[in-house]
N, C-alpha and C. Protein backbone atom coordinates (compact mmCIF):
# COMPACT_ATOMS: atom_id res chain seq x y z
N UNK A 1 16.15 -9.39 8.39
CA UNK A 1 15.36 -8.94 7.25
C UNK A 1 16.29 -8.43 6.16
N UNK A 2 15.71 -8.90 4.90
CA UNK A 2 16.98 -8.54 3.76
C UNK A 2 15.91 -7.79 2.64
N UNK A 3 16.54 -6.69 2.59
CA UNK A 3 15.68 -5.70 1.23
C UNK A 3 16.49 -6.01 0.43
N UNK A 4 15.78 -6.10 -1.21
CA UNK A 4 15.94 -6.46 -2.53
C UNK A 4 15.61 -5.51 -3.35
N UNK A 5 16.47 -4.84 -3.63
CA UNK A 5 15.90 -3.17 -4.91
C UNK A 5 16.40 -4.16 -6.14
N UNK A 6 15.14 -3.95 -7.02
CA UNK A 6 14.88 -4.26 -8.74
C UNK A 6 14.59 -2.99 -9.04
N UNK A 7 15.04 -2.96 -10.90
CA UNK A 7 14.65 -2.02 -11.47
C UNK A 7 13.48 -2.08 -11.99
N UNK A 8 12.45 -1.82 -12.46
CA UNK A 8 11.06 -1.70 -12.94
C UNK A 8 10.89 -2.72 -12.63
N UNK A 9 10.72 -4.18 -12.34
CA UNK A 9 9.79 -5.09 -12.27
C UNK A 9 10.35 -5.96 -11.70
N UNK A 10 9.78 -7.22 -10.90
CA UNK A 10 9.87 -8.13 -9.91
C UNK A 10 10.35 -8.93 -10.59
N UNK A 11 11.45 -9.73 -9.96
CA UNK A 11 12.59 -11.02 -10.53
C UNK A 11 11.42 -11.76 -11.10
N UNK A 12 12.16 -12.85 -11.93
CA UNK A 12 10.58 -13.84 -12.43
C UNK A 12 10.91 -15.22 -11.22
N UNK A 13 10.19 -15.61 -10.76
CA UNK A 13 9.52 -16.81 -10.91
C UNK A 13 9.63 -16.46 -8.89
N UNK A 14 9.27 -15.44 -8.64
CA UNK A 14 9.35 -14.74 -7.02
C UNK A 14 7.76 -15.34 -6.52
N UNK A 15 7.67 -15.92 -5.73
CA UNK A 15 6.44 -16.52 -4.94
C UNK A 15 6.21 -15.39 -3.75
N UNK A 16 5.36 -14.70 -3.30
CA UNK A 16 5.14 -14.43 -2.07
C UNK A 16 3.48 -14.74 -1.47
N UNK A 17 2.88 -15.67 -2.04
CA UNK A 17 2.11 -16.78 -0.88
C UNK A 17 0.98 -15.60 -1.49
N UNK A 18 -0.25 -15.90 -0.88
CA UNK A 18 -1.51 -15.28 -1.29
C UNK A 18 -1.83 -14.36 -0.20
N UNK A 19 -1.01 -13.99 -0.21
CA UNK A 19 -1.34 -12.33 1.18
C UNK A 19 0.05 -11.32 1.14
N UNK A 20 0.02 -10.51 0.17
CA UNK A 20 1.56 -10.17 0.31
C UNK A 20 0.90 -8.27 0.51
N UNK A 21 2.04 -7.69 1.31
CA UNK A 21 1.90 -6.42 1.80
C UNK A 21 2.30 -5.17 0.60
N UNK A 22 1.83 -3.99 0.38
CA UNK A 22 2.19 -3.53 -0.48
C UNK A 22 2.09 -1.88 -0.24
N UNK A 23 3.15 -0.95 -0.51
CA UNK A 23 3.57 0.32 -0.34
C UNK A 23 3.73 1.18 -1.48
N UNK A 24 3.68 2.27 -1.68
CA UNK A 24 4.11 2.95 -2.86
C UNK A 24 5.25 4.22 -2.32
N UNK A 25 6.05 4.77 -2.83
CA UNK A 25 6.70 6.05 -2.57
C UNK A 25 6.43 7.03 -4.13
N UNK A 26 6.30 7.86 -3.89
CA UNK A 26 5.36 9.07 -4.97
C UNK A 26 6.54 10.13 -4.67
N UNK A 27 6.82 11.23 -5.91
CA UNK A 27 6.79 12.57 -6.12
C UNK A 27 6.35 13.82 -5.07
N UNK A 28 5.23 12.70 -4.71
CA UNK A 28 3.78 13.79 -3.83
C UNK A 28 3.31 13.14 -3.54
N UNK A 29 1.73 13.94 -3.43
CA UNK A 29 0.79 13.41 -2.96
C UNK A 29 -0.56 13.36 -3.80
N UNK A 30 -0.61 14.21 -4.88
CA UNK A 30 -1.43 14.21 -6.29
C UNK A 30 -0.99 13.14 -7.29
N UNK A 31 -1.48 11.91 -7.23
CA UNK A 31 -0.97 11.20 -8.22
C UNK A 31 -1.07 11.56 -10.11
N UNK A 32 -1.91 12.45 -10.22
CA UNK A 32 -2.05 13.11 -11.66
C UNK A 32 -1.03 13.91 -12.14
N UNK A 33 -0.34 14.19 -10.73
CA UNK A 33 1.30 15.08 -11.15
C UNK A 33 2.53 14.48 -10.44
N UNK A 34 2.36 13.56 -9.69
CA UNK A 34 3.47 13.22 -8.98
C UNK A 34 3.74 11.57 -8.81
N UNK A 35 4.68 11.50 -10.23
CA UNK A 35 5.17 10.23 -10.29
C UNK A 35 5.41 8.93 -9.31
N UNK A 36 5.17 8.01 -9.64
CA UNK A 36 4.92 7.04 -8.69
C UNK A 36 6.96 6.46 -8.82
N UNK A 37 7.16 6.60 -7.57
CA UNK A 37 8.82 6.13 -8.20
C UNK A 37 9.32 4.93 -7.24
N UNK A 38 8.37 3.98 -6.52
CA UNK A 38 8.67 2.68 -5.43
C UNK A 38 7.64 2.01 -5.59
N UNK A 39 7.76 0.55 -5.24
CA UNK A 39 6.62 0.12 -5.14
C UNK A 39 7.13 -1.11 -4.34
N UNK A 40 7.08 -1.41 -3.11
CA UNK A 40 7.78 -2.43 -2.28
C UNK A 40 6.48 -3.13 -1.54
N UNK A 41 6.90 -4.61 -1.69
CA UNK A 41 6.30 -5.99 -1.32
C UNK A 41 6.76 -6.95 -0.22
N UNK A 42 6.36 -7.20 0.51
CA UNK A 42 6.39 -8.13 1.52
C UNK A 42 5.51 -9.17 1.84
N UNK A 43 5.89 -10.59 2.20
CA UNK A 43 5.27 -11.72 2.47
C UNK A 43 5.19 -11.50 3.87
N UNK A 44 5.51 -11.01 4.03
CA UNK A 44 5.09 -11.04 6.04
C UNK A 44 6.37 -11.97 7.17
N UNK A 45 7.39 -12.47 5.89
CA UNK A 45 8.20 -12.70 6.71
C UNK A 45 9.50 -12.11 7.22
N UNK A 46 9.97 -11.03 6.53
CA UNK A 46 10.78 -10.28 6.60
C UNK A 46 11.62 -9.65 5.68
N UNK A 47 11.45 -10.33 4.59
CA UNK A 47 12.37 -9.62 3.72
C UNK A 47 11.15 -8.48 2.51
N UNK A 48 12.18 -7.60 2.12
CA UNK A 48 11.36 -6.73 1.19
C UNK A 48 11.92 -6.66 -0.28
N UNK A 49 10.79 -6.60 -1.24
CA UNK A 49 11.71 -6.31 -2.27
C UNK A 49 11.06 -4.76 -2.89
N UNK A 50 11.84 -3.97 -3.47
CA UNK A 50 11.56 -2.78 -4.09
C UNK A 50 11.84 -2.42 -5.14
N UNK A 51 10.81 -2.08 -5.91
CA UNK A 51 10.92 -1.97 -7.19
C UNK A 51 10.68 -0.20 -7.95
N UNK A 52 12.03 -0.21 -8.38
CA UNK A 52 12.19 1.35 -8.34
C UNK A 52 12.29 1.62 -9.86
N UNK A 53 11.52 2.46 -10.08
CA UNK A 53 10.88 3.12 -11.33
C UNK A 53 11.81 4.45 -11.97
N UNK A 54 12.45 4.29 -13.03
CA UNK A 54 13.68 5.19 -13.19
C UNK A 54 12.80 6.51 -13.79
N UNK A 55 13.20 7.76 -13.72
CA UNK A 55 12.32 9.11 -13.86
C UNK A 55 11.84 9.19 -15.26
N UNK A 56 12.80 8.23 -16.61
CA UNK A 56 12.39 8.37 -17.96
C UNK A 56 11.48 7.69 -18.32
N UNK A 57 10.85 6.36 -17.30
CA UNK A 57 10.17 5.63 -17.59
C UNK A 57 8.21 5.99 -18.28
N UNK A 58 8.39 5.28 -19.09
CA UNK A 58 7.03 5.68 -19.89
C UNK A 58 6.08 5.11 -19.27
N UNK A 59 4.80 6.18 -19.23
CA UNK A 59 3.36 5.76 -18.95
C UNK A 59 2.56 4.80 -19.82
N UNK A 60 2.32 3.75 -19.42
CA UNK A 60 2.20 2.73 -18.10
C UNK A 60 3.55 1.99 -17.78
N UNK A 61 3.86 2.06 -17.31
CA UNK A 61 5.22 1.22 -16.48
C UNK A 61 5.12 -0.11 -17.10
N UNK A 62 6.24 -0.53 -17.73
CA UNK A 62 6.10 -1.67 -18.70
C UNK A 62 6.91 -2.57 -17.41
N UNK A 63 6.00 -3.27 -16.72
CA UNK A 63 6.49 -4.48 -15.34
C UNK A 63 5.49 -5.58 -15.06
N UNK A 64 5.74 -6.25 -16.57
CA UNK A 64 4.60 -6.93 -16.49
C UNK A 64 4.42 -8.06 -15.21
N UNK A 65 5.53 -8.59 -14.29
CA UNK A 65 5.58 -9.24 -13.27
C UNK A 65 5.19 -8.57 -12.30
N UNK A 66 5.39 -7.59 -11.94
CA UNK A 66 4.78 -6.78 -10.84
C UNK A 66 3.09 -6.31 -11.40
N UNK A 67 2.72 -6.20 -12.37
CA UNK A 67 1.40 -6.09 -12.70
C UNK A 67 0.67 -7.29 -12.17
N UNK A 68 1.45 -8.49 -12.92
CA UNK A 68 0.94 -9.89 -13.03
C UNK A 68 0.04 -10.14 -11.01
N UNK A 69 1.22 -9.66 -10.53
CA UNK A 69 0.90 -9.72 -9.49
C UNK A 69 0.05 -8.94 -8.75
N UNK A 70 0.00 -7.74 -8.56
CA UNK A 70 -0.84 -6.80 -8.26
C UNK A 70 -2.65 -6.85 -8.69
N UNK A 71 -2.55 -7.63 -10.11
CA UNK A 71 -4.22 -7.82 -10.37
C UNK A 71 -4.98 -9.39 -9.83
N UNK A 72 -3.54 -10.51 -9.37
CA UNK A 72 -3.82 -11.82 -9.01
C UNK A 72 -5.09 -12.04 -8.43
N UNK A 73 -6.20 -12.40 -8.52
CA UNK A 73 -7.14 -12.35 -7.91
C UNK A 73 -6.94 -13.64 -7.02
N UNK A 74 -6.17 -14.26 -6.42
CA UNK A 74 -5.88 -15.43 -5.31
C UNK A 74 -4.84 -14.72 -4.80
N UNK A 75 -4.17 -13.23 -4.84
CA UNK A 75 -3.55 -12.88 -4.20
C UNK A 75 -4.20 -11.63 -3.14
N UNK A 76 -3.99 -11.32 -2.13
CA UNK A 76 -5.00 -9.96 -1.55
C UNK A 76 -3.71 -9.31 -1.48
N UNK A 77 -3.91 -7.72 -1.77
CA UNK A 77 -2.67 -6.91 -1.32
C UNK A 77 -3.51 -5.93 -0.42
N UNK A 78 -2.12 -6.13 0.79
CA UNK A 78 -2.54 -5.84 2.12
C UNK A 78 -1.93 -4.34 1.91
N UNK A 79 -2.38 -3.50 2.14
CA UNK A 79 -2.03 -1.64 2.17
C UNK A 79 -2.59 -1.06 3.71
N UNK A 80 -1.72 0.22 3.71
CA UNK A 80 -2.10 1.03 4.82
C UNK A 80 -2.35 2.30 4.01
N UNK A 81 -3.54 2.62 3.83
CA UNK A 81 -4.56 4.17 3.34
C UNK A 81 -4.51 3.45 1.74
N UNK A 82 -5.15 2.18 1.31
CA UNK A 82 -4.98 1.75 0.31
C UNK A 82 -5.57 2.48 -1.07
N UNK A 83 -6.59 3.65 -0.59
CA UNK A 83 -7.13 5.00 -1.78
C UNK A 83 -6.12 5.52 -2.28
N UNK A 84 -4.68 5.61 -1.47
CA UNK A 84 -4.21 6.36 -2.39
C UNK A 84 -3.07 5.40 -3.19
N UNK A 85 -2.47 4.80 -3.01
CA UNK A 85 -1.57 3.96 -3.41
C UNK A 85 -2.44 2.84 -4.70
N UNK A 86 -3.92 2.99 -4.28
CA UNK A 86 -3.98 2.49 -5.59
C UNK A 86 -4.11 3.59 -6.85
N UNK A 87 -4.81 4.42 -6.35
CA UNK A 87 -4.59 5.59 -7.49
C UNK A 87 -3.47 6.05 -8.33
N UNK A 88 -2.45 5.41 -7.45
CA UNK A 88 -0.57 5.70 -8.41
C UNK A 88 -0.41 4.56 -9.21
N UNK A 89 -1.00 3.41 -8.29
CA UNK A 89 -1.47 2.09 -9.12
C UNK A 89 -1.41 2.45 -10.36
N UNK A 90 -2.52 2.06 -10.78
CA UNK A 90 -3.76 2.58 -11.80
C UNK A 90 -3.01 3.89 -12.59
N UNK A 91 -2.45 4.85 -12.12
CA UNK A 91 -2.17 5.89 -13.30
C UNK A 91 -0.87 5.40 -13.52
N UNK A 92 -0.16 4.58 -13.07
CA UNK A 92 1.22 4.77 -13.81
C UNK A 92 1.70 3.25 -13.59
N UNK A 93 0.97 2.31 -13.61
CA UNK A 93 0.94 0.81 -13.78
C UNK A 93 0.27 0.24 -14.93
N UNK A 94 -1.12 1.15 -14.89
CA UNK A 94 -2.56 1.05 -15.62
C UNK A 94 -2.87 -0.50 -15.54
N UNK A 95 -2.75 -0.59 -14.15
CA UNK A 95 -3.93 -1.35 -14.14
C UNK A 95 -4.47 -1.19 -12.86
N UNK A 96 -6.01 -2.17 -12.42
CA UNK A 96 -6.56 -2.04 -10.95
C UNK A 96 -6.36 -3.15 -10.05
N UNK A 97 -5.50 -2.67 -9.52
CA UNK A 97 -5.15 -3.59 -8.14
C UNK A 97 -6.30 -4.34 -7.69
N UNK A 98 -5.95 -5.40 -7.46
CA UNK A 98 -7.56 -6.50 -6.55
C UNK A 98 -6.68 -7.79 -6.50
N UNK A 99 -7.75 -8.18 -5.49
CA UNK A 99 -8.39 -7.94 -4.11
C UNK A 99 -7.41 -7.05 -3.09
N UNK A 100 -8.20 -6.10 -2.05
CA UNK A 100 -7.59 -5.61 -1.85
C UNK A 100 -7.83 -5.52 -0.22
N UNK A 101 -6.61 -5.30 0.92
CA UNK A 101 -7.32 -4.81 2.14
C UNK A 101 -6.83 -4.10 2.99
N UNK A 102 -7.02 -3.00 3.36
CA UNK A 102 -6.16 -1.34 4.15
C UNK A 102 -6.78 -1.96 5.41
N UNK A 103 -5.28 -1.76 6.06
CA UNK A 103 -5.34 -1.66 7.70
C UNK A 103 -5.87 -0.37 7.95
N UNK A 104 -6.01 1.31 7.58
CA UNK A 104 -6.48 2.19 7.54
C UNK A 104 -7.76 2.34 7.47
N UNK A 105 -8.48 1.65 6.92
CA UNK A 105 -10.35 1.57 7.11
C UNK A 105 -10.27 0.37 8.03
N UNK A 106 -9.59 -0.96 8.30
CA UNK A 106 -10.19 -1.81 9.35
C UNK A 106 -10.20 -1.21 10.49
N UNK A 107 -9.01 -0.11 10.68
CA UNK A 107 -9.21 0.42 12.15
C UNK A 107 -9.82 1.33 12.44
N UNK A 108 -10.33 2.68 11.52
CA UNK A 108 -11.21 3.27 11.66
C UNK A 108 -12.62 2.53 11.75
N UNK A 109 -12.70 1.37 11.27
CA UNK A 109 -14.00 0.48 11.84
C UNK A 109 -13.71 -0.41 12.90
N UNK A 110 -12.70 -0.44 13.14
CA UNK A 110 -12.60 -1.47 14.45
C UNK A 110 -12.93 -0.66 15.90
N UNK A 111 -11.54 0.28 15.99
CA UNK A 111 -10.95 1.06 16.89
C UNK A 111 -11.61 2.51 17.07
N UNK A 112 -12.90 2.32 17.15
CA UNK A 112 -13.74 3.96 17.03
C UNK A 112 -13.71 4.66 18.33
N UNK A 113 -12.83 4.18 19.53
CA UNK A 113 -12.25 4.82 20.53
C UNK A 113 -11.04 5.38 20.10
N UNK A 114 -11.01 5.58 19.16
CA UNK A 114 -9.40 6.59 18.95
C UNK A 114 -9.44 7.11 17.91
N UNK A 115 -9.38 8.69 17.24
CA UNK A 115 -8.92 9.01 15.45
C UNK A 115 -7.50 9.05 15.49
N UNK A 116 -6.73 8.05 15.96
CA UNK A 116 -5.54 7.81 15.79
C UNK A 116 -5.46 6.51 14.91
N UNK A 117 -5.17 6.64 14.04
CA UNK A 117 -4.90 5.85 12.78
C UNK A 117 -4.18 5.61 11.83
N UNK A 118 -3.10 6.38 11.83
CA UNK A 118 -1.88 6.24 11.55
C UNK A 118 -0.98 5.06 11.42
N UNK A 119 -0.39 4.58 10.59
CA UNK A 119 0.52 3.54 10.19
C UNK A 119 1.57 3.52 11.42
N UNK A 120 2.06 4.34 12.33
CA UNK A 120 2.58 4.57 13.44
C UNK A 120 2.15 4.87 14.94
N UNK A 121 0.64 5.02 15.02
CA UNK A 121 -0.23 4.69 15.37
C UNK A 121 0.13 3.37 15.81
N UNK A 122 -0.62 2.73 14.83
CA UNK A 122 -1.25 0.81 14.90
C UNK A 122 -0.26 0.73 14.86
N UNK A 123 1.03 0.45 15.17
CA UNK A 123 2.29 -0.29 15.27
C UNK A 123 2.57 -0.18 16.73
N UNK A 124 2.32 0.93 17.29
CA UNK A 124 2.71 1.54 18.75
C UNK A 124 1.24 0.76 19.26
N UNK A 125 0.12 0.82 18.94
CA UNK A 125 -0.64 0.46 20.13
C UNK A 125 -0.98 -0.68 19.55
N UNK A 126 -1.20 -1.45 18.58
CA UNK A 126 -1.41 -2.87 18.52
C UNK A 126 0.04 -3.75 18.55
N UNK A 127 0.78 -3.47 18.39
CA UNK A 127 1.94 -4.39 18.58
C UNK A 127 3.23 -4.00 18.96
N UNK A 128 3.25 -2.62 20.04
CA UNK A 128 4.28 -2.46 20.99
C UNK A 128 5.34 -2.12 19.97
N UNK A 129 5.80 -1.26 18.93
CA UNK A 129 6.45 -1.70 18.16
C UNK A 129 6.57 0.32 17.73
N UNK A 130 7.97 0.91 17.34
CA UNK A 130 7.88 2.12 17.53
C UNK A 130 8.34 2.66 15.84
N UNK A 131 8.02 3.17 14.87
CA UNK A 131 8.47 3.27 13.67
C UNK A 131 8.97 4.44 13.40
N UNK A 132 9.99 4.54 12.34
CA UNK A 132 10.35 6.50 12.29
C UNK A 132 9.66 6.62 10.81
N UNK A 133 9.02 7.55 10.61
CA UNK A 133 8.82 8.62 9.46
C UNK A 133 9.90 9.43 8.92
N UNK A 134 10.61 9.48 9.46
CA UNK A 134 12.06 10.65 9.38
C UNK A 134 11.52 10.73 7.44
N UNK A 135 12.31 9.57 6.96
CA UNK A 135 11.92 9.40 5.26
C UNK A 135 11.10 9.70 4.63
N UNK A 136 9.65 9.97 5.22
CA UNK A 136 8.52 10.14 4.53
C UNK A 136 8.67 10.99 3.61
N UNK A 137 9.41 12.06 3.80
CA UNK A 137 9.23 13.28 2.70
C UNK A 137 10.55 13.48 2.20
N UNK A 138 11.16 12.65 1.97
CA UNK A 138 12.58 12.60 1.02
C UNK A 138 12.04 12.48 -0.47
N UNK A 139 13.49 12.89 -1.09
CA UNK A 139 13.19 12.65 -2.54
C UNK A 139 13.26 11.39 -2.91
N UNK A 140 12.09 10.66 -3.53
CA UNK A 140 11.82 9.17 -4.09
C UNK A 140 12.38 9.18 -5.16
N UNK A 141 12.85 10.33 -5.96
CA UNK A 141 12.47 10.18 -7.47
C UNK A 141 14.40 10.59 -7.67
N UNK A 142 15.19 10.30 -6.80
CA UNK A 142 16.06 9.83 -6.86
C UNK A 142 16.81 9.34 -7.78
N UNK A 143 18.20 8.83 -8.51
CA UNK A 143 18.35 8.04 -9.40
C UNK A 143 19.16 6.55 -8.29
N UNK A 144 19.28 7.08 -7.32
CA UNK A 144 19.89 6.32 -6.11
C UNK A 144 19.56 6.76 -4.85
N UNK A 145 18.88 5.64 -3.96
CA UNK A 145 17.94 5.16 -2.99
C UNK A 145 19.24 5.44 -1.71
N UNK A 146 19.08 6.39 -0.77
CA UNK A 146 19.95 5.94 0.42
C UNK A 146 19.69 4.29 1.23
N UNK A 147 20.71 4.05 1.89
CA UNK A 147 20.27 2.57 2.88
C UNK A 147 18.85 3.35 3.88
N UNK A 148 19.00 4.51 4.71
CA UNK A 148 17.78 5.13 5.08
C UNK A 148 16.64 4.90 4.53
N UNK A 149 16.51 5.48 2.96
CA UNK A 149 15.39 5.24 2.25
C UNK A 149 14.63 3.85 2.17
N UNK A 150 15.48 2.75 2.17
CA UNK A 150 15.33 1.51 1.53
C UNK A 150 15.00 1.18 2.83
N UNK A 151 15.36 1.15 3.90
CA UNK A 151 14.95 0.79 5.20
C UNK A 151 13.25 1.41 5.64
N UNK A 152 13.17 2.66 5.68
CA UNK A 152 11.86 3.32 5.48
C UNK A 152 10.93 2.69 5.00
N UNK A 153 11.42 2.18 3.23
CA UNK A 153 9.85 2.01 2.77
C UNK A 153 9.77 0.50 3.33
N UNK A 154 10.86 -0.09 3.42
CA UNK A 154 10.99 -1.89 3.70
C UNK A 154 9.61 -1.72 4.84
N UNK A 155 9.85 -0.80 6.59
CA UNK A 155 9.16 -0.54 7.43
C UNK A 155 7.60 -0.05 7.45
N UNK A 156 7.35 0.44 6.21
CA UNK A 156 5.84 0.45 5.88
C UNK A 156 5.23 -0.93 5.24
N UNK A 157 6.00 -1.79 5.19
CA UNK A 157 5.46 -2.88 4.79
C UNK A 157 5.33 -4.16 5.76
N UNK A 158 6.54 -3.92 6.52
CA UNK A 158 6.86 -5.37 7.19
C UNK A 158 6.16 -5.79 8.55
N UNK A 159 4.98 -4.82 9.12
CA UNK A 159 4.39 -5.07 10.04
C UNK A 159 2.94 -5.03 9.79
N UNK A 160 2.30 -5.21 8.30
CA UNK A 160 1.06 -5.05 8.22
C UNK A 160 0.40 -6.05 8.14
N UNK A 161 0.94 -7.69 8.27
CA UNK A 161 0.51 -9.01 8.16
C UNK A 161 0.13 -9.19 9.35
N UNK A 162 1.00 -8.45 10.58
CA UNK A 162 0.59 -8.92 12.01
C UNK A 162 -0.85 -7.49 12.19
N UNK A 163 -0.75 -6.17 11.66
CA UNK A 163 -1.48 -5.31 12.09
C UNK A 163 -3.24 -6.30 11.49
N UNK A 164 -2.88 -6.47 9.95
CA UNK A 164 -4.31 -7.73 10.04
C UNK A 164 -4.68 -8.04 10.63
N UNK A 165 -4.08 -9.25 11.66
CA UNK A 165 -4.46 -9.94 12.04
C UNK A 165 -5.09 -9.39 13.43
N UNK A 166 -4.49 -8.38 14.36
CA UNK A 166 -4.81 -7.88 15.34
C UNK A 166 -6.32 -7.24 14.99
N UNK A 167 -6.48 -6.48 14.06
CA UNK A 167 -7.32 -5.85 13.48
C UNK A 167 -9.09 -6.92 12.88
N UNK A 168 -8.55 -7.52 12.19
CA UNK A 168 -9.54 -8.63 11.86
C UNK A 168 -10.21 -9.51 13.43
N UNK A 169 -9.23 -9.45 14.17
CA UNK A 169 -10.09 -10.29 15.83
C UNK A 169 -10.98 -8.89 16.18
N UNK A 170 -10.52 -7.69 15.94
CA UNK A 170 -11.49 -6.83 17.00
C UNK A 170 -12.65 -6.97 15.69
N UNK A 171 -12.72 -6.57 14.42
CA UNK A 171 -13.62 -6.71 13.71
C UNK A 171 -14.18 -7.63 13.72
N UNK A 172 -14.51 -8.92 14.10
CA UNK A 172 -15.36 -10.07 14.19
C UNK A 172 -15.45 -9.84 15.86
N UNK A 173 -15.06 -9.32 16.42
CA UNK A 173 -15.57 -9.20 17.69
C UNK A 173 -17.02 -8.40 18.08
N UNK A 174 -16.41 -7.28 17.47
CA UNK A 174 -17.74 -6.45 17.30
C UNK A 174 -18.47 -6.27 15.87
N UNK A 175 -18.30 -7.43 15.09
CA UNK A 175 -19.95 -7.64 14.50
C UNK A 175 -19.60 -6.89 13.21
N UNK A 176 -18.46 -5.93 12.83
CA UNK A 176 -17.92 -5.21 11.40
C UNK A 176 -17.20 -5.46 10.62
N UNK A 177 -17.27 -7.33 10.49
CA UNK A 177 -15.52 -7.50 9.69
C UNK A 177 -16.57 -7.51 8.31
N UNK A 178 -17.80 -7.69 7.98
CA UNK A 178 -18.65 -7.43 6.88
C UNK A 178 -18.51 -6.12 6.35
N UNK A 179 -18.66 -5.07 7.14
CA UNK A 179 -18.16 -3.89 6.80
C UNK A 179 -16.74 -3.39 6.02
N UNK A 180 -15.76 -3.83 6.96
CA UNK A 180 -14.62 -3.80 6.66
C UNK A 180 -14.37 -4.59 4.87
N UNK A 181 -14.89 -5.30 4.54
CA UNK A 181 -14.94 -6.59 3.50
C UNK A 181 -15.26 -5.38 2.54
N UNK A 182 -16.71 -4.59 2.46
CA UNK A 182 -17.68 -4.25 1.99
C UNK A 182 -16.45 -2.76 1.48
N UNK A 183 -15.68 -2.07 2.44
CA UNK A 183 -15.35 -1.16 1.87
C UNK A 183 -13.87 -1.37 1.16
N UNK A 184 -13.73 -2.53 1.37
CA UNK A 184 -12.45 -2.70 0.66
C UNK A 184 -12.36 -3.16 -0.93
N UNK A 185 -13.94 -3.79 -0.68
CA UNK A 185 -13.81 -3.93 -2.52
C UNK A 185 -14.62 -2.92 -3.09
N UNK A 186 -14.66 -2.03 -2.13
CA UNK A 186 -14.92 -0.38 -3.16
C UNK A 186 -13.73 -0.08 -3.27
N UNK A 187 -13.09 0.27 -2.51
CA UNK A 187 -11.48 0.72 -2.42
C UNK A 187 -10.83 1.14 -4.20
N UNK A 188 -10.74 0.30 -4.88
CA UNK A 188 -10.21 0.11 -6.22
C UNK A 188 -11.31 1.58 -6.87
N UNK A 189 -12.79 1.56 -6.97
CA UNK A 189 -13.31 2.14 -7.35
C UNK A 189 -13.17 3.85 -6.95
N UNK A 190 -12.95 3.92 -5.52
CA UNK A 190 -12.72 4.93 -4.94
C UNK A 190 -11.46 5.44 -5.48
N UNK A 191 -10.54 5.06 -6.11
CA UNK A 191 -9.29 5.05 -6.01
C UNK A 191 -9.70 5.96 -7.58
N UNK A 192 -10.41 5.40 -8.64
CA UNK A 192 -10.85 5.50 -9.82
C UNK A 192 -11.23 7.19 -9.96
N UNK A 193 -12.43 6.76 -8.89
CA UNK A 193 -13.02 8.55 -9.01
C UNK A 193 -11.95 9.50 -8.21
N UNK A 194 -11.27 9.63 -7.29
CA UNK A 194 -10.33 10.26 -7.39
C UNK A 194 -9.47 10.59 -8.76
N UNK A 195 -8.89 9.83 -9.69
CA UNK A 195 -8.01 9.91 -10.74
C UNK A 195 -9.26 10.53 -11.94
N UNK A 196 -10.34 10.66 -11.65
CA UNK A 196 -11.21 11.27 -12.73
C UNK A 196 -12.18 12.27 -12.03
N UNK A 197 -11.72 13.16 -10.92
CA UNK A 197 -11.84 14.42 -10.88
C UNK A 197 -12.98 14.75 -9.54
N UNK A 198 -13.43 13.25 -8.80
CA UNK A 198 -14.29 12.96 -7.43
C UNK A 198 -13.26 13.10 -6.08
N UNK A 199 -11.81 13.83 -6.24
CA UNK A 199 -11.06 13.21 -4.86
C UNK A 199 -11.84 14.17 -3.89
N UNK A 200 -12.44 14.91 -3.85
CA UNK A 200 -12.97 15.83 -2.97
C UNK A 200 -14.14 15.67 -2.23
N UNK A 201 -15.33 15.20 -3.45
CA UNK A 201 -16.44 15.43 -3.38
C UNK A 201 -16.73 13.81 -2.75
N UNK A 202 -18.30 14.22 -1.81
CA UNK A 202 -18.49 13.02 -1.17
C UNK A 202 -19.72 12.74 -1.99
N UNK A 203 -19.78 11.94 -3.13
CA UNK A 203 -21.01 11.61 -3.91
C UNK A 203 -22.22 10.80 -3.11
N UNK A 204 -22.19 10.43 -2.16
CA UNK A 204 -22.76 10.13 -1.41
C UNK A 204 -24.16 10.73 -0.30
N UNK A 205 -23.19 12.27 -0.55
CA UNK A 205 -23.79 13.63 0.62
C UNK A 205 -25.42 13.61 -0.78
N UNK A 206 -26.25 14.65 0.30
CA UNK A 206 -27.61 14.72 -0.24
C UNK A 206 -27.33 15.55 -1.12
C-alpha cells in the first residue's frame, strides 16, 4: 500500500472507480471551530491519497478536484460515522457530499447484538483484522504530517470497501438494507442541522 499526501486538492485526471472510501482529520470535534485539516481517499485497493489543508487556507477550500469528486453523483463515498465528516465537508469545502454510505449506521442496523460499533470494532469482528488509534488525537493541523500520522489516517480508510460488503450481506439478510439506504440519504441533511444549531436536539422526539 502506497500513501500519496497533496496539498489542497487531488492530482487531476486521478480515477478511483465509483465507490471510493473517505476520512477526514479535524482540529476537534466541533466542526464550527475546529478546522478540517485531512481529507484521505481510497479505492479499496490499497493505496491512499491525502489531501492536506495548510492552516492559512481560506473558507471554502478552493479544491475544486476534490470537490468535483465528493458531490459525483455516480460516485458513493463510503465513511465510518459519516454525520460528522460530512459536516467538516460542508463547512470548509462548502459543498454537500452525495451519495453517501457509513459503515457506522449499517451496523448499528445490521449487528443489534452488539453497541460495539466502532471503526475498530468492525475490523476486529468482521474481518479478523486489529487497528491502532494511537493517532487519533494528534495534532492534524500540523504544517508536517509524521509517517505515523499518514499511516493512521491511510488505516481509517483502507478496510471500509471490505467492512461494506460484510455489512450489506447481513443487511439483506435480515430484511434492513432498505433501512440502511433510507438513512444514508438523510445523512447529508443530518449533517446540515448539526452545522445550523440541531447537533443535540432529536427533532423527531414528541
Amino acid at each position: 500500500m502506497a500513501n500519496h499526501l497533496h496539498r489542497s486538492d487531488l492530482p487531476d485526471g486521478l480515477d478511483l472507480g465509483n465507490l471510493v472510501a473517505v476520512d477526514c482529520e479535524t482540529m476537534g470535534l466541533n466542526p464550527l471551530r475546529d478546522r478540517l485539516c485531512l481529507v484521505q481517499i481510497s479505492a479499496g485497493e490499497g493505496d491512499c491519497h491525502l489531501v492536506q489543508f495548510p492552516a492559512d487556507t481560506a473558507i471554502p477550500y478552493d479544491s475544486p478536484r476534490l470537490k468535483a469528486l465528493l458531490t459525483d453523483p455516480d460516485v458513493t463515498k463510503l465513511f465510518h460515522f459519516a454525520r460528522f465528516d460530512l459536516a467538516a465537508i460542508h463547512r470548509y469545502l462548502g459543498v454537500a457530499c452525495g451519495p453517501v454510505y457509513c459503515t457506522k449506521i449499517a451496523s448499528r442496523l445490521a449487528r443489534t447484538f452488539t453497541d460495539r460499533h466502532s471503526l475498530k470494532d468492525l475490523c476486529r469482528g468482521l474481518l479478523g483484522i486489529e487497528i491502532s488509534k494511537q493517532q487519533q488525537t494528534s495534532d492534524w493541523g500540523a504544517e508536517s504530517l509524521t509517517d505515523e500520522q499518514l499511516k493512521y489516517a491511510a488505516a481509517d480508510v483502507q478496510h471500509l470497501h471490505a467492512l461494506k460488503q460484510k455489512l450489506d450481506e447481513i443487511l439483506e439478510r435480515e430484511g434492513r438494507a432498505h433501512l440502511a439506504e433510507a438513512c444514508c440519504r438523510f445523512l447529508p441533511v443530518r449533517a446540515e442541522l448539526d452545522l445550523s444549531g440541531w447537533a443535540s436536539d432529536d427533532i423527531f422526539a414528541h
